[in-house]
PDB file of N, CA and C in Angstrom:
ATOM      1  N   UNK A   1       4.703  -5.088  -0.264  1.00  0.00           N
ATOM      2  CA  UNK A   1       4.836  -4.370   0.980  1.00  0.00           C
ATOM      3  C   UNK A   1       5.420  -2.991   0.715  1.00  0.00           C
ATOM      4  N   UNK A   2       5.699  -2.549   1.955  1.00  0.00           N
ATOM      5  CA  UNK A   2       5.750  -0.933   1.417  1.00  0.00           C
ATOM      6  C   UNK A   2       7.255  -0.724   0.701  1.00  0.00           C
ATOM      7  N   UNK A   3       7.338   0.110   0.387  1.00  0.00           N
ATOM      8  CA  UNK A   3       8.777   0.461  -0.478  1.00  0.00           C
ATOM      9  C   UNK A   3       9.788   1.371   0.278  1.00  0.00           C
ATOM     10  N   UNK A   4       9.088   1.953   1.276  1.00  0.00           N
ATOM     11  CA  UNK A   4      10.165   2.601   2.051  1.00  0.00           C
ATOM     12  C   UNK A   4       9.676   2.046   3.302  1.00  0.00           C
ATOM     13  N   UNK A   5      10.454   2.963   4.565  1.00  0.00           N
ATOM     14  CA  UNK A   5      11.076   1.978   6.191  1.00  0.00           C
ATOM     15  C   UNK A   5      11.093   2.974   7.013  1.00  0.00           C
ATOM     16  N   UNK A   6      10.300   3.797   7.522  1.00  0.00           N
ATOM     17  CA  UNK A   6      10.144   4.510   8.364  1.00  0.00           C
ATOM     18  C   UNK A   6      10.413   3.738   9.617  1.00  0.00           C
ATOM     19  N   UNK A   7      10.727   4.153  10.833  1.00  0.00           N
ATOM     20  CA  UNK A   7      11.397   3.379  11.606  1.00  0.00           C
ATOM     21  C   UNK A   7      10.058   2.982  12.383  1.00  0.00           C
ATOM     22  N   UNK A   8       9.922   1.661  13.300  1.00  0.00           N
ATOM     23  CA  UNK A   8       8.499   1.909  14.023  1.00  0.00           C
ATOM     24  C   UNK A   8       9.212   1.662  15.648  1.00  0.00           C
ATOM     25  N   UNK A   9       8.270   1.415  16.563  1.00  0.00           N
ATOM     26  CA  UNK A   9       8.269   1.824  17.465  1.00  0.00           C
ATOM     27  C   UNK A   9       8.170   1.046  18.362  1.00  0.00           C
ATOM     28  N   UNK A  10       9.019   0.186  19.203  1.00  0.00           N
ATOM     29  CA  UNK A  10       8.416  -1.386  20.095  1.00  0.00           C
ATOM     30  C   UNK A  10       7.602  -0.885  21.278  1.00  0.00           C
ATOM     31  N   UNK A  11       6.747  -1.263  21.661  1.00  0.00           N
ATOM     32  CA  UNK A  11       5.859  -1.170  22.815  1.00  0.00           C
ATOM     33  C   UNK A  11       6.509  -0.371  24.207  1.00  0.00           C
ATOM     34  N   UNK A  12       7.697  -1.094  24.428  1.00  0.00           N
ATOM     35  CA  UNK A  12       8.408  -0.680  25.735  1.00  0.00           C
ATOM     36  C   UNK A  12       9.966  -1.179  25.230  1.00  0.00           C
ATOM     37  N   UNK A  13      10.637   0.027  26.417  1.00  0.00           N
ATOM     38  CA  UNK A  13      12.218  -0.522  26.234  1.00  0.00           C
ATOM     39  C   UNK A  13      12.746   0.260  27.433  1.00  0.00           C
ATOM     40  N   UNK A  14      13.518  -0.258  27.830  1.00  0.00           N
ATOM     41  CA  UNK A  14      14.001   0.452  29.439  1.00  0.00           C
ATOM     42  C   UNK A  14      14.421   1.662  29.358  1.00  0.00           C
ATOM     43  N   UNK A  15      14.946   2.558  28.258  1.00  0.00           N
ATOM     44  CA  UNK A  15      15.821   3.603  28.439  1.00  0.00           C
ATOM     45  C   UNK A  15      13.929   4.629  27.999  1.00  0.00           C
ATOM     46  N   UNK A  16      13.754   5.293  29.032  1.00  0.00           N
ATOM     47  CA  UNK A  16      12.318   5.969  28.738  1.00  0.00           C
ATOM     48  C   UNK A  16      12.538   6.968  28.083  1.00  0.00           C
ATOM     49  N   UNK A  17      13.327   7.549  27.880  1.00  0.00           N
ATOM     50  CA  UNK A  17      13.907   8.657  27.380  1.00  0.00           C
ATOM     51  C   UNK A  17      13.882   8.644  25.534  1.00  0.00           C
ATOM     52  N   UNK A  18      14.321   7.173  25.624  1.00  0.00           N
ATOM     53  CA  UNK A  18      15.037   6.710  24.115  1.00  0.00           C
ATOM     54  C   UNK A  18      13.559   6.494  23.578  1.00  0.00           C
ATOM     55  N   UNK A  19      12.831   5.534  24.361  1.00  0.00           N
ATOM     56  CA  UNK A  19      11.263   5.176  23.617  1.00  0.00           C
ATOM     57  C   UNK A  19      10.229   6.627  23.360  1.00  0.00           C
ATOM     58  N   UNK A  20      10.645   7.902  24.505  1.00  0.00           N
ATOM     59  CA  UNK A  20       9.854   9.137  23.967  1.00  0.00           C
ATOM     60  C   UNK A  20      10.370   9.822  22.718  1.00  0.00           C
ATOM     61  N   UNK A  21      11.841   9.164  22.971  1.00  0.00           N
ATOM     62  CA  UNK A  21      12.405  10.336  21.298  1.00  0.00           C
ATOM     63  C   UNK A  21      11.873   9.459  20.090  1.00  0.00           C
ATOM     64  N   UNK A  22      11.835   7.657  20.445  1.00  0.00           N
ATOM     65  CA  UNK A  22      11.200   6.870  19.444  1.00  0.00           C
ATOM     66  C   UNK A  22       9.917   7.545  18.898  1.00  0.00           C
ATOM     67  N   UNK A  23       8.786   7.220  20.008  1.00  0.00           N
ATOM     68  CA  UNK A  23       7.583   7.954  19.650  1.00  0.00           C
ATOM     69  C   UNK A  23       7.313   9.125  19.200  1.00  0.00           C
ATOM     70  N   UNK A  24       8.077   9.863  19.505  1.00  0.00           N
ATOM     71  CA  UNK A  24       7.938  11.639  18.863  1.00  0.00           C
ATOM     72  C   UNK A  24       8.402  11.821  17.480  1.00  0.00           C
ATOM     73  N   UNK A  25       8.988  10.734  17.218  1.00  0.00           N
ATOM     74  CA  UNK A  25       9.585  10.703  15.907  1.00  0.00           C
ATOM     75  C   UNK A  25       8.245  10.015  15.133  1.00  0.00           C
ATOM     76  N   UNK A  26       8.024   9.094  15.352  1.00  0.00           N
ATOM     77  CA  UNK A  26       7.566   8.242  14.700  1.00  0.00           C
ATOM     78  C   UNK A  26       6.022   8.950  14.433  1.00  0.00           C
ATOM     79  N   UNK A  27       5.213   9.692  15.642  1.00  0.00           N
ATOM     80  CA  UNK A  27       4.110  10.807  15.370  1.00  0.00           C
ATOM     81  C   UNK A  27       4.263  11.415  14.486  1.00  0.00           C
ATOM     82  N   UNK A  28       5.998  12.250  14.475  1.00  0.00           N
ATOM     83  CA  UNK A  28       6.073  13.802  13.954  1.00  0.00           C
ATOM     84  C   UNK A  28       6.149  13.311  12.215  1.00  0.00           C
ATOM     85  N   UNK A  29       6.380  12.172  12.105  1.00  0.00           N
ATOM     86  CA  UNK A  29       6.365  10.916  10.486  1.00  0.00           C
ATOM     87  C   UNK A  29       5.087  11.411  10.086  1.00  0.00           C
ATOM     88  N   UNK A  30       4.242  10.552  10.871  1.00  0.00           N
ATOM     89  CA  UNK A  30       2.863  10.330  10.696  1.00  0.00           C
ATOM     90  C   UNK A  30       2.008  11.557  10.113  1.00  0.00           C
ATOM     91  N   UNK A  31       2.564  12.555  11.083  1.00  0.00           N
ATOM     92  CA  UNK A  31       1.858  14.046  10.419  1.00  0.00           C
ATOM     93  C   UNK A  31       2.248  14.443   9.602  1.00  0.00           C
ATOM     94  N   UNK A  32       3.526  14.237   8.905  1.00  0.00           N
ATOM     95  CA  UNK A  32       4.236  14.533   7.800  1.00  0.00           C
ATOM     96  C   UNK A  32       4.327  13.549   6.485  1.00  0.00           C
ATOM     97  N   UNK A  33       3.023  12.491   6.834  1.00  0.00           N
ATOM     98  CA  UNK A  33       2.932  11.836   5.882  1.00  0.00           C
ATOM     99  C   UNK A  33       3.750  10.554   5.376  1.00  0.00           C
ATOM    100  N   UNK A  34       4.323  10.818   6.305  1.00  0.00           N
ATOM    101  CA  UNK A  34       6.013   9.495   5.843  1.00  0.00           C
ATOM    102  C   UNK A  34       5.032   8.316   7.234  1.00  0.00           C
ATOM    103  N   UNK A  35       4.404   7.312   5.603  1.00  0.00           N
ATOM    104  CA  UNK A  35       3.798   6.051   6.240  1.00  0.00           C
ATOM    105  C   UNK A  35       4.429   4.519   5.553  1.00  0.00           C
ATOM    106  N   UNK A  36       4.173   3.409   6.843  1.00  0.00           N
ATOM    107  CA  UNK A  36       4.575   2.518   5.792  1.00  0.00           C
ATOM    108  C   UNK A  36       3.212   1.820   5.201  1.00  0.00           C
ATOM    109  N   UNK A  37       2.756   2.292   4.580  1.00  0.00           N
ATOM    110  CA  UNK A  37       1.304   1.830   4.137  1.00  0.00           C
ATOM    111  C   UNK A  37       1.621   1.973   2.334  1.00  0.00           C
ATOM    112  N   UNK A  38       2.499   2.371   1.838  1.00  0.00           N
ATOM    113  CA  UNK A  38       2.364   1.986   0.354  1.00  0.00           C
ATOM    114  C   UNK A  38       2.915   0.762  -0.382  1.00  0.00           C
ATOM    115  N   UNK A  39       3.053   1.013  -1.540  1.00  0.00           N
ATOM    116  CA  UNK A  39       3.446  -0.242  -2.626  1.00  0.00           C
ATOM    117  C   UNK A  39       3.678  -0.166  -3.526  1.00  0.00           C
ATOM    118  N   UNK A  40       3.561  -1.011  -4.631  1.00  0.00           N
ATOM    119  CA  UNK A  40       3.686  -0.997  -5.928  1.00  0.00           C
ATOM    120  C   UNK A  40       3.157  -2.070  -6.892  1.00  0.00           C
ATOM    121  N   UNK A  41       2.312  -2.362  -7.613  1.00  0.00           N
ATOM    122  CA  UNK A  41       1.335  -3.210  -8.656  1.00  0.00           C
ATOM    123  C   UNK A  41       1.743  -3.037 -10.078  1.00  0.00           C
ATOM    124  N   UNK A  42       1.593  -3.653 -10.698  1.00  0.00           N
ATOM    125  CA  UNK A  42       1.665  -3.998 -12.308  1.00  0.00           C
ATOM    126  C   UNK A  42       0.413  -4.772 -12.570  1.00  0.00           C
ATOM    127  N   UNK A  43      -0.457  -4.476 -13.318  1.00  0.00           N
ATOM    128  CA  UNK A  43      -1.519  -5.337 -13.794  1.00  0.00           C
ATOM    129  C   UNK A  43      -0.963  -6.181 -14.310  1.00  0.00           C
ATOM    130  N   UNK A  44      -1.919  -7.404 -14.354  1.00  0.00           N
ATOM    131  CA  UNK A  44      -0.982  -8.534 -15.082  1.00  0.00           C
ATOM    132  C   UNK A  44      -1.775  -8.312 -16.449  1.00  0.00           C
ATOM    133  N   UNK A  45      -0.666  -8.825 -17.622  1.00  0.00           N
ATOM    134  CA  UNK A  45      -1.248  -8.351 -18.982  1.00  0.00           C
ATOM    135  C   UNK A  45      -1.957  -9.681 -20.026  1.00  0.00           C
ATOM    136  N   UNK A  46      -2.924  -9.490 -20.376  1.00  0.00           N
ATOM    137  CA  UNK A  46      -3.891 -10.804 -21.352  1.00  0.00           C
ATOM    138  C   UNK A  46      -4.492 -10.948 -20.089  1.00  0.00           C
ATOM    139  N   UNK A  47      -4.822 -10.481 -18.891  1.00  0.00           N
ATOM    140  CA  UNK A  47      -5.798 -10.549 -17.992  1.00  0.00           C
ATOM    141  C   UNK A  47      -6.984  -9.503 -18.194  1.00  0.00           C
ATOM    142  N   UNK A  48      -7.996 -10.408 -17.016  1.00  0.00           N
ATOM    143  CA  UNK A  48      -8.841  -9.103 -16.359  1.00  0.00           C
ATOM    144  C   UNK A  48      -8.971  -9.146 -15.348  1.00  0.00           C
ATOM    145  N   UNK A  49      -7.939  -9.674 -14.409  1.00  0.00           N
ATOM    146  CA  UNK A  49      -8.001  -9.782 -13.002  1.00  0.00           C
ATOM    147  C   UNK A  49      -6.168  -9.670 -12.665  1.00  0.00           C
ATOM    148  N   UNK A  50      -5.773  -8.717 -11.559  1.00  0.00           N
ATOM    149  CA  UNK A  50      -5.065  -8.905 -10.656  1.00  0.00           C
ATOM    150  C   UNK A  50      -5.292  -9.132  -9.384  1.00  0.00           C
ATOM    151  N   UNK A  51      -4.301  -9.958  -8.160  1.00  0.00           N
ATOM    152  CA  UNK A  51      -4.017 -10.304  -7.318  1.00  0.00           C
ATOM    153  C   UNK A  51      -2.722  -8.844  -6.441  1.00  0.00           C
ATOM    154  N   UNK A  52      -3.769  -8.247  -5.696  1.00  0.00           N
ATOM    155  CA  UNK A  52      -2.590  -7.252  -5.234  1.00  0.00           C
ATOM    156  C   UNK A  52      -2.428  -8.194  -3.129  1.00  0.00           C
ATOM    157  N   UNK A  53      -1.116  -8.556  -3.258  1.00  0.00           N
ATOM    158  CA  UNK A  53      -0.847  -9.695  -2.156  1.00  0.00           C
ATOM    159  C   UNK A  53       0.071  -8.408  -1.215  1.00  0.00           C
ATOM    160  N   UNK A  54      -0.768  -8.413  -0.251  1.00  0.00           N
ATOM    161  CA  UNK A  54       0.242  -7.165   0.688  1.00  0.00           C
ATOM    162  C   UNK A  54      -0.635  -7.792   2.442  1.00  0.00           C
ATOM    163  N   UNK A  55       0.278  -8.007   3.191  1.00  0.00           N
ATOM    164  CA  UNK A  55      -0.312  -7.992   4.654  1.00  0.00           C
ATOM    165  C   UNK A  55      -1.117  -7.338   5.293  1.00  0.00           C
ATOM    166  N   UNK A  56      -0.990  -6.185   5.045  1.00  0.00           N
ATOM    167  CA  UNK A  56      -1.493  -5.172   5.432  1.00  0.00           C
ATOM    168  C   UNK A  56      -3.174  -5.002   5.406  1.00  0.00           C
ATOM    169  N   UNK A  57      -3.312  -5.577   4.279  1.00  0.00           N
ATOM    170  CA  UNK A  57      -4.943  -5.706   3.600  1.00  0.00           C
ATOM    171  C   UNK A  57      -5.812  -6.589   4.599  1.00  0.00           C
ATOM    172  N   UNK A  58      -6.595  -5.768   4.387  1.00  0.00           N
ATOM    173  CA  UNK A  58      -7.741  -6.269   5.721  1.00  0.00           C
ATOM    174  C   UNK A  58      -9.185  -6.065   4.907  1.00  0.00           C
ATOM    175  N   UNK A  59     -10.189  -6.689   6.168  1.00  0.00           N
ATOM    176  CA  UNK A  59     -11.381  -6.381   5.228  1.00  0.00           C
ATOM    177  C   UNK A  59     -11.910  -5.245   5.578  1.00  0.00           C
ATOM    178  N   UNK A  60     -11.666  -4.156   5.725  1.00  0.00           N
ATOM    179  CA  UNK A  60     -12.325  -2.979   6.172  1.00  0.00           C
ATOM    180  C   UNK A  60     -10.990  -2.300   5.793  1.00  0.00           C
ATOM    181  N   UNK A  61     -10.598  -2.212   4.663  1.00  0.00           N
ATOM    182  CA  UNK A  61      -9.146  -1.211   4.220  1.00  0.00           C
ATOM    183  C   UNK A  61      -9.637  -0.899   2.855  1.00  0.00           C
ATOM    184  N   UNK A  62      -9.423   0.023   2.781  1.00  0.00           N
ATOM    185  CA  UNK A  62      -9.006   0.889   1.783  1.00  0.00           C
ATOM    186  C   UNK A  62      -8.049   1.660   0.924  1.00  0.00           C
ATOM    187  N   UNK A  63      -8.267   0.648  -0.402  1.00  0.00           N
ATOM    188  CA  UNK A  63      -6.877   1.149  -1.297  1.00  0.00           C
ATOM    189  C   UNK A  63      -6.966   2.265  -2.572  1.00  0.00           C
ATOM    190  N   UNK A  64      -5.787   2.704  -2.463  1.00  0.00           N
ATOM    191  CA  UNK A  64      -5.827   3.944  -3.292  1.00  0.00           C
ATOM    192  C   UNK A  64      -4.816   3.929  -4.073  1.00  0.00           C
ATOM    193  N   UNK A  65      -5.175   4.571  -5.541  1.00  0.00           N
ATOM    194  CA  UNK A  65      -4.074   3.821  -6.416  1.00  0.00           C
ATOM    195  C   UNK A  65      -3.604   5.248  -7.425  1.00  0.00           C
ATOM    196  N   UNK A  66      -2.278   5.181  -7.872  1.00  0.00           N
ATOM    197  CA  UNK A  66      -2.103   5.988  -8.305  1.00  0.00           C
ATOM    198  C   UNK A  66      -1.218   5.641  -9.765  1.00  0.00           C
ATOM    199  N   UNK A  67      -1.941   5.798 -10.782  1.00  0.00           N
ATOM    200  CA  UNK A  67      -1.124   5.489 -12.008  1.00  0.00           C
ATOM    201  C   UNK A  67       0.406   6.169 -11.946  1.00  0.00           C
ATOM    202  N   UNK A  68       1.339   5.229 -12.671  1.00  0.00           N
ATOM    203  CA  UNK A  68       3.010   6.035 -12.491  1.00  0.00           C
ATOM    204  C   UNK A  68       3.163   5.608 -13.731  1.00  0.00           C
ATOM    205  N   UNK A  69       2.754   4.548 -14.854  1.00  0.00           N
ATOM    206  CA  UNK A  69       2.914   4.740 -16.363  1.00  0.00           C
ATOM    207  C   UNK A  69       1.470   4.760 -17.240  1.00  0.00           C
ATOM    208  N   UNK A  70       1.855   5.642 -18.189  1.00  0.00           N
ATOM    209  CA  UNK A  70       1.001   6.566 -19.121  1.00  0.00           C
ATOM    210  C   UNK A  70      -0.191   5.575 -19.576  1.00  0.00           C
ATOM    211  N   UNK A  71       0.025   4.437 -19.639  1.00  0.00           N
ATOM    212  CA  UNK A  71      -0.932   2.880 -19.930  1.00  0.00           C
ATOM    213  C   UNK A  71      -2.263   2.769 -18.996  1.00  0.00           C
ATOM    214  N   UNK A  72      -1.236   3.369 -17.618  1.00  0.00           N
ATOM    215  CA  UNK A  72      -1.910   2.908 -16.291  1.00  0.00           C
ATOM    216  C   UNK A  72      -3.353   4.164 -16.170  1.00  0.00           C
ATOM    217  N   UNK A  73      -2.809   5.034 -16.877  1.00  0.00           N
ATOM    218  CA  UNK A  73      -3.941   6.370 -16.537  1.00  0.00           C
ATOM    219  C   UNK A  73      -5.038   5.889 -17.566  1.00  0.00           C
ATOM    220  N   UNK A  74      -5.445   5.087 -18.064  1.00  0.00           N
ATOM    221  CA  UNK A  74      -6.307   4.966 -19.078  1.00  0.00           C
ATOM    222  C   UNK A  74      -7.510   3.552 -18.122  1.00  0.00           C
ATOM    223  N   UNK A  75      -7.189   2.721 -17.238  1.00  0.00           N
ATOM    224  CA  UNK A  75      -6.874   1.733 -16.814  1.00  0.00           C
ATOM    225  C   UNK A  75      -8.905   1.496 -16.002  1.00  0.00           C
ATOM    226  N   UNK A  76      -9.388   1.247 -16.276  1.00  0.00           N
ATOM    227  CA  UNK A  76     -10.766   1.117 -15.302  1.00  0.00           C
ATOM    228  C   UNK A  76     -10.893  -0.160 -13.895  1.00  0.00           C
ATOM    229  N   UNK A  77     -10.959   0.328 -13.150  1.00  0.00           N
ATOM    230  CA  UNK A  77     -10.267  -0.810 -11.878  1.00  0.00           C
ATOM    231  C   UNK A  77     -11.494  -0.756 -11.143  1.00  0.00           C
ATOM    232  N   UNK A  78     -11.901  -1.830 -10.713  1.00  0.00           N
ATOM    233  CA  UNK A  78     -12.604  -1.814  -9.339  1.00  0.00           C
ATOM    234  C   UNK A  78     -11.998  -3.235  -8.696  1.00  0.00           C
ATOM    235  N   UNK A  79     -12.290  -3.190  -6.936  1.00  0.00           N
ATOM    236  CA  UNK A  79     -12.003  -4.404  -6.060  1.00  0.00           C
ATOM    237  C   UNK A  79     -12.816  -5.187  -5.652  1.00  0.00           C
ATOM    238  N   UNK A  80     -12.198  -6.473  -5.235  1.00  0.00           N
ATOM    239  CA  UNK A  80     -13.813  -7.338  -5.075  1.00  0.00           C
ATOM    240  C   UNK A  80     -12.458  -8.347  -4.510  1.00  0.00           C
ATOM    241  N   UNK A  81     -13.308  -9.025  -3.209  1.00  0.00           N
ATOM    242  CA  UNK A  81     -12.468  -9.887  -2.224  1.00  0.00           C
ATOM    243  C   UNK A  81     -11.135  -9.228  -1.450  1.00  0.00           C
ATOM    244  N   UNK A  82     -11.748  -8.262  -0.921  1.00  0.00           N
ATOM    245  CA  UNK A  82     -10.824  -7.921  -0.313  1.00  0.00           C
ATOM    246  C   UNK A  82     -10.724  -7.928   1.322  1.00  0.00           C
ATOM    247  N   UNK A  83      -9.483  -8.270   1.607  1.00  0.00           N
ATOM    248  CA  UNK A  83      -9.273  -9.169   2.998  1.00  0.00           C
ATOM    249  C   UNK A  83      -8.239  -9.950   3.391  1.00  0.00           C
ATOM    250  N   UNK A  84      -8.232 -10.348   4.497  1.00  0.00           N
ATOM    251  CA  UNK A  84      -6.696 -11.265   4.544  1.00  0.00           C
ATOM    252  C   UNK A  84      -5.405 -11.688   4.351  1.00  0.00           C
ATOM    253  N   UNK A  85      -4.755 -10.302   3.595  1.00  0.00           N
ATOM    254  CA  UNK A  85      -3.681  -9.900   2.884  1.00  0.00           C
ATOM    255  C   UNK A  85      -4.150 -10.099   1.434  1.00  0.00           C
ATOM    256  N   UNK A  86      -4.924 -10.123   0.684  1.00  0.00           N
ATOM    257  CA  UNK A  86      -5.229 -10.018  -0.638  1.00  0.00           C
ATOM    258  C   UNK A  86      -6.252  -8.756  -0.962  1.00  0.00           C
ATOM    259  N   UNK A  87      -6.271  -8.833  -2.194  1.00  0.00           N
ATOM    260  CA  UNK A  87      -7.196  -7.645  -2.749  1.00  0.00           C
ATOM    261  C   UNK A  87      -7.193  -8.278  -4.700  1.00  0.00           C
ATOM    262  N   UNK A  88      -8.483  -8.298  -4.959  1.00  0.00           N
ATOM    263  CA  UNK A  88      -8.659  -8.714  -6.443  1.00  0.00           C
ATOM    264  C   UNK A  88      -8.903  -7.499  -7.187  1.00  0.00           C
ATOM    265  N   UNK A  89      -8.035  -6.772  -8.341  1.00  0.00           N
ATOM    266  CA  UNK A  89      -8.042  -5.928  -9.160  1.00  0.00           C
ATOM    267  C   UNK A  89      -8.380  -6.084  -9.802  1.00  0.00           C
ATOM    268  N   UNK A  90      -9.791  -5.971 -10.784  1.00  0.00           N
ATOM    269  CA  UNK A  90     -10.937  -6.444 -12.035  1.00  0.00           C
ATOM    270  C   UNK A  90     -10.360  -5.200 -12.818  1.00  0.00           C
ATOM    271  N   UNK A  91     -10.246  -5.358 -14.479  1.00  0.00           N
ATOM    272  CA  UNK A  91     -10.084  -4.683 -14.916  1.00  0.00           C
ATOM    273  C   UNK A  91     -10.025  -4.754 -16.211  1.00  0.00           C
ATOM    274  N   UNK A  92      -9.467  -4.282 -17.325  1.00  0.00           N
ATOM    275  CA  UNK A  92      -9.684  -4.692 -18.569  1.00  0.00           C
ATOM    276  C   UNK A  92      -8.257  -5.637 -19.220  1.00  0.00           C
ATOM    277  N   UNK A  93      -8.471  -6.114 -20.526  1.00  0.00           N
ATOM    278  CA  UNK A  93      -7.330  -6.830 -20.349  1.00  0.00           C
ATOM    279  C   UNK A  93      -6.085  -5.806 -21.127  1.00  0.00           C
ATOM    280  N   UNK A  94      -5.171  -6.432 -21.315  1.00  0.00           N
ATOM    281  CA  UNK A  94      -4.470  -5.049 -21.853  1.00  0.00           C
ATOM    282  C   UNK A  94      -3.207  -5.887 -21.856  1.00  0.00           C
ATOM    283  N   UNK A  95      -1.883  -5.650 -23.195  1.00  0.00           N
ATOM    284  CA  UNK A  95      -0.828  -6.321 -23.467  1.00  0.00           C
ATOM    285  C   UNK A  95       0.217  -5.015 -23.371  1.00  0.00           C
ATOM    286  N   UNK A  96      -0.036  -3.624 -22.287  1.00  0.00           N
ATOM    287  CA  UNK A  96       0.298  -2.787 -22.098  1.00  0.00           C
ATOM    288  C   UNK A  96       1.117  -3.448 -20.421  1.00  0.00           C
ATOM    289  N   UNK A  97       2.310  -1.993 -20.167  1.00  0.00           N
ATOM    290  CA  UNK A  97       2.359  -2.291 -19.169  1.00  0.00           C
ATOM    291  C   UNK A  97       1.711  -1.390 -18.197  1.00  0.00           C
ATOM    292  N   UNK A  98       1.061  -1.752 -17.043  1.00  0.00           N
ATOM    293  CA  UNK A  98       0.145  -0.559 -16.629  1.00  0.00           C
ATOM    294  C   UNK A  98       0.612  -0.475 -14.867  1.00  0.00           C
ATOM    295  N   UNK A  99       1.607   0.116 -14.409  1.00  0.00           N
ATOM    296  CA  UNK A  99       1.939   0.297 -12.763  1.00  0.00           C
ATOM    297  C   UNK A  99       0.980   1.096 -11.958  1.00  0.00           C
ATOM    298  N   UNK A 100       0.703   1.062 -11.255  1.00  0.00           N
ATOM    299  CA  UNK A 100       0.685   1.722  -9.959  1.00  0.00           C
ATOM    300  C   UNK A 100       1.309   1.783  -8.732  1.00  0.00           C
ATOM    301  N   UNK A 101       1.123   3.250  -7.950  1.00  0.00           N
ATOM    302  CA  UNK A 101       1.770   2.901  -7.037  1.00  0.00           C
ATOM    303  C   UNK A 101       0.234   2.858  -5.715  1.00  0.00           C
ATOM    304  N   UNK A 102       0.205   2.324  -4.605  1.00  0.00           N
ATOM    305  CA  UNK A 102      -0.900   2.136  -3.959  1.00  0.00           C
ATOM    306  C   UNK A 102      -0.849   3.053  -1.791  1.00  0.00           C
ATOM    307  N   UNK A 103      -1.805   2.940  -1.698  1.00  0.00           N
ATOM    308  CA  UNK A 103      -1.781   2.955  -0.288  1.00  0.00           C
ATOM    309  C   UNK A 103      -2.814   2.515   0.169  1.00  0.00           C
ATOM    310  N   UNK A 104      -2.653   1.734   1.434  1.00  0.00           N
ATOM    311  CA  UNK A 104      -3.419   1.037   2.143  1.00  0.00           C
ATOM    312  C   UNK A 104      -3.764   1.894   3.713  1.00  0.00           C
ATOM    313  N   UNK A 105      -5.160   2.463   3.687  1.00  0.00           N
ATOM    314  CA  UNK A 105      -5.864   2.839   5.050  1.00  0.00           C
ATOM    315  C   UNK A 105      -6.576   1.960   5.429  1.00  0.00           C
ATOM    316  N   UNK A 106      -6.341   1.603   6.553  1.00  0.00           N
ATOM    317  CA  UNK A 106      -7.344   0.727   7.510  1.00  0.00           C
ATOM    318  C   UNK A 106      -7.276  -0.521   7.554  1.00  0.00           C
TER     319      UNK A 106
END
């Protein structure tokens, strides 16, 4: 799940005032990029398959991955089963450690 906590926003709350400064905040995030849609992965190693397990994952989402160790930039990835809070990472096998960090649209 994501790694940081942007605050979110409950539907309704009596003080109207308090829920517009909620929402204006929580927009003025959004345009500024501060989402809770990221993560963090490690390939698993003597594999060729990871399991990336996040809620968020749906079948019409799209993930985006960003190598954060030097192993990871070398790394050939594609997805397959993705849906339902899972996502399958095909890839090569490797006794490296290889991170990413991720984001999830949609």
């Amino acid at each position: 799940m994501a790694d940081n906590s942007f605050p979110t926003v409950p539907l309704s709350i009596p003080n109207t005032e308090q829920h517009l400064r909620l929402v204006s905040t929580s927009l003025n995030n959004t345009i500024n990029g501060k989402l809770n849609s990221t993560g963090e992965i490690t390939l698993t190693n003597s594999s060729t398959t990871s399991v990336l397990t996040d809620a968020r994952i749906g079948g019409n989402s799209v993930i985006l991955l960003m190598p954060i160790t030097n192993n990871a930039a070398n790394a050939n990835i594609h997805f397959t089963n993705i849906g339902d809070g899972t996502a399958t990472l095909n890839h090569g096998s490797g006794s490296s450690t290889r991170t990413f960090k991720y984001v999830i649209i949609g």
